[in-house]
Protein backbone atom coordinates (compact mmCIF):
# COMPACT_ATOMS: atom_id res chain seq x y z
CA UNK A 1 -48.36 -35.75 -0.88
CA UNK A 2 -47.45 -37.49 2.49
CA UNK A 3 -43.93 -39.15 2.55
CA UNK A 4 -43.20 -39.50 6.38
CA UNK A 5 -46.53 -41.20 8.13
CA UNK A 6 -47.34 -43.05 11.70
CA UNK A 7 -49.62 -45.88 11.30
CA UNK A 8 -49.73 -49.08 13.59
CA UNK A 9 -47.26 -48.06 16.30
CA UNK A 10 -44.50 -47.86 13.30
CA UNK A 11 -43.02 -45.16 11.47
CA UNK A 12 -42.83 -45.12 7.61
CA UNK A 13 -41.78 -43.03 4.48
CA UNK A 14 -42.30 -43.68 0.64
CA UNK A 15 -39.31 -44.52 -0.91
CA UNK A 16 -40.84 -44.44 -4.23
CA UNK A 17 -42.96 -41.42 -5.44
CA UNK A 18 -44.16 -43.28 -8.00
CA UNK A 19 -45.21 -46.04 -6.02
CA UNK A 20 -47.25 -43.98 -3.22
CA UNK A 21 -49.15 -47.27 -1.86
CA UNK A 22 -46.07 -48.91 -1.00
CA UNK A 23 -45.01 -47.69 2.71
CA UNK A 24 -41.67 -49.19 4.22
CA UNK A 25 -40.68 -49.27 8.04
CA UNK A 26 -38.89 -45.72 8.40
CA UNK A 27 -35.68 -48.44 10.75
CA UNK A 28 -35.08 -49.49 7.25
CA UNK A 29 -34.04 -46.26 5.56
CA UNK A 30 -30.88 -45.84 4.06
CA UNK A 31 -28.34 -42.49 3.00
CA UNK A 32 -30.12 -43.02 -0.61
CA UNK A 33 -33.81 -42.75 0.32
CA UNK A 34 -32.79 -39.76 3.02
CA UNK A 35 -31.35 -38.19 -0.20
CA UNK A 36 -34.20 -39.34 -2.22
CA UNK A 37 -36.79 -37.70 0.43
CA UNK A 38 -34.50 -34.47 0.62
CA UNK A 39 -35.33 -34.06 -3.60
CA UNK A 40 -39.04 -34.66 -2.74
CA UNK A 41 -39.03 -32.25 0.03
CA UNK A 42 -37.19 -29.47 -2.20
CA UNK A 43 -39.58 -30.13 -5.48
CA UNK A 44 -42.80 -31.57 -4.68
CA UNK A 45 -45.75 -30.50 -1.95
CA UNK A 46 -43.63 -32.62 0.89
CA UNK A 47 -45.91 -34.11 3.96
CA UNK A 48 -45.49 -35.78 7.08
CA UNK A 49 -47.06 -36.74 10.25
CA UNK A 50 -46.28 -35.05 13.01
CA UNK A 51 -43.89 -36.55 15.68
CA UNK A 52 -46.08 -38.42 18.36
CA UNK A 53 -44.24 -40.43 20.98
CA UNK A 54 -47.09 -42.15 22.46
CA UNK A 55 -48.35 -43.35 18.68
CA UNK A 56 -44.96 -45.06 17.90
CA UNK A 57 -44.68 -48.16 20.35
CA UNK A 58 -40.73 -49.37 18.87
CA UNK A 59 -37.69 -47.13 20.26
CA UNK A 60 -35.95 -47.09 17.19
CA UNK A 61 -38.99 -45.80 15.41
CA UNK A 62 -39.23 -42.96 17.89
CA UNK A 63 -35.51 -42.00 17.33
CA UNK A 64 -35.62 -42.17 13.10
CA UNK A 65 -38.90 -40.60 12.90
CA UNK A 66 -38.52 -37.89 15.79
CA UNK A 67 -35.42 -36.67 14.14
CA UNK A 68 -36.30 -37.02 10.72
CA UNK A 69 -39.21 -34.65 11.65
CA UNK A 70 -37.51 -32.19 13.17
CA UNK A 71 -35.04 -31.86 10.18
CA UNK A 72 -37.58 -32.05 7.72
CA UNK A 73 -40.32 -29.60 9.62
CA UNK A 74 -37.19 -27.10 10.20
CA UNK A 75 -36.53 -27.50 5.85
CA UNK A 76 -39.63 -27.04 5.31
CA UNK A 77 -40.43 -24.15 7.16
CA UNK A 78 -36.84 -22.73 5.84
CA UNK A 79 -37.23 -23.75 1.82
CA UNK A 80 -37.53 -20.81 0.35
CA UNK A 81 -34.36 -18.85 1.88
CA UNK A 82 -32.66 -21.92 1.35
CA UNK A 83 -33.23 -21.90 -2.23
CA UNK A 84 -32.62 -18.08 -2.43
CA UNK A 85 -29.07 -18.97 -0.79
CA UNK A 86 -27.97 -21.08 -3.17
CA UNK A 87 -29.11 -19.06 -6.04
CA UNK A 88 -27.22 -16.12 -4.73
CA UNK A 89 -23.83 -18.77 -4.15
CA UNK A 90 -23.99 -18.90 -7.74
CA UNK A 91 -25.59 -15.90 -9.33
CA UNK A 92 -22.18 -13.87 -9.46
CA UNK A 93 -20.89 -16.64 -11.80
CA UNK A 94 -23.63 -17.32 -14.16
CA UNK A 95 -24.24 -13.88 -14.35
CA UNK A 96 -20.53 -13.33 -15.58
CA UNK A 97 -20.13 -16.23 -18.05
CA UNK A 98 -23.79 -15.71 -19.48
């Protein structure tokens, strides 16, 4: 599912999984729906437009988005030793109190 999209010059990112029609301007994201969008990311089939400068016509749109793809795309491509990492963080003390 696509959660980070460029339509109409603007960037935009669902802040609601549930509600996947309803797109909000990506200058109007907040620590919550970064966090929310880091849970999607980790769990679900996570999607997003590439970064395009010329197809986002407001600055502040080409900031958000550019870096929220670049930290997303770099997740992404990095999920699984991520997980693996913070299973092994924590294997020595389940394993021990199991």
């Amino acid at each position: 599912m696509k959660y980070l999209k460029i339509e109409e010059n603007k960037g935009h990112f669902i802040k609601d999984k549930n509600q996947p029609e309803v797109w909000n301007d990506i200058d109007q994201i907040e620590k919550d729906d970064l966090l929310k969008l880091l849970e999607y990311a980790t769990n679900e089939n996570f999607e997003l437009d590439a970064y395009d400068e010329n197809l986002l016509g407001n600055k502040a749109h080409q900031i958000i988005y550019k870096h929220l793809s670049e930290k997303f795309t770099s997740f992404l491509l990095n999920k699984d030793r991520f997980k693996d990492e913070a299973e092994n963080v924590y294997k020595d003390a389940i394993e021990k109190y199991q």
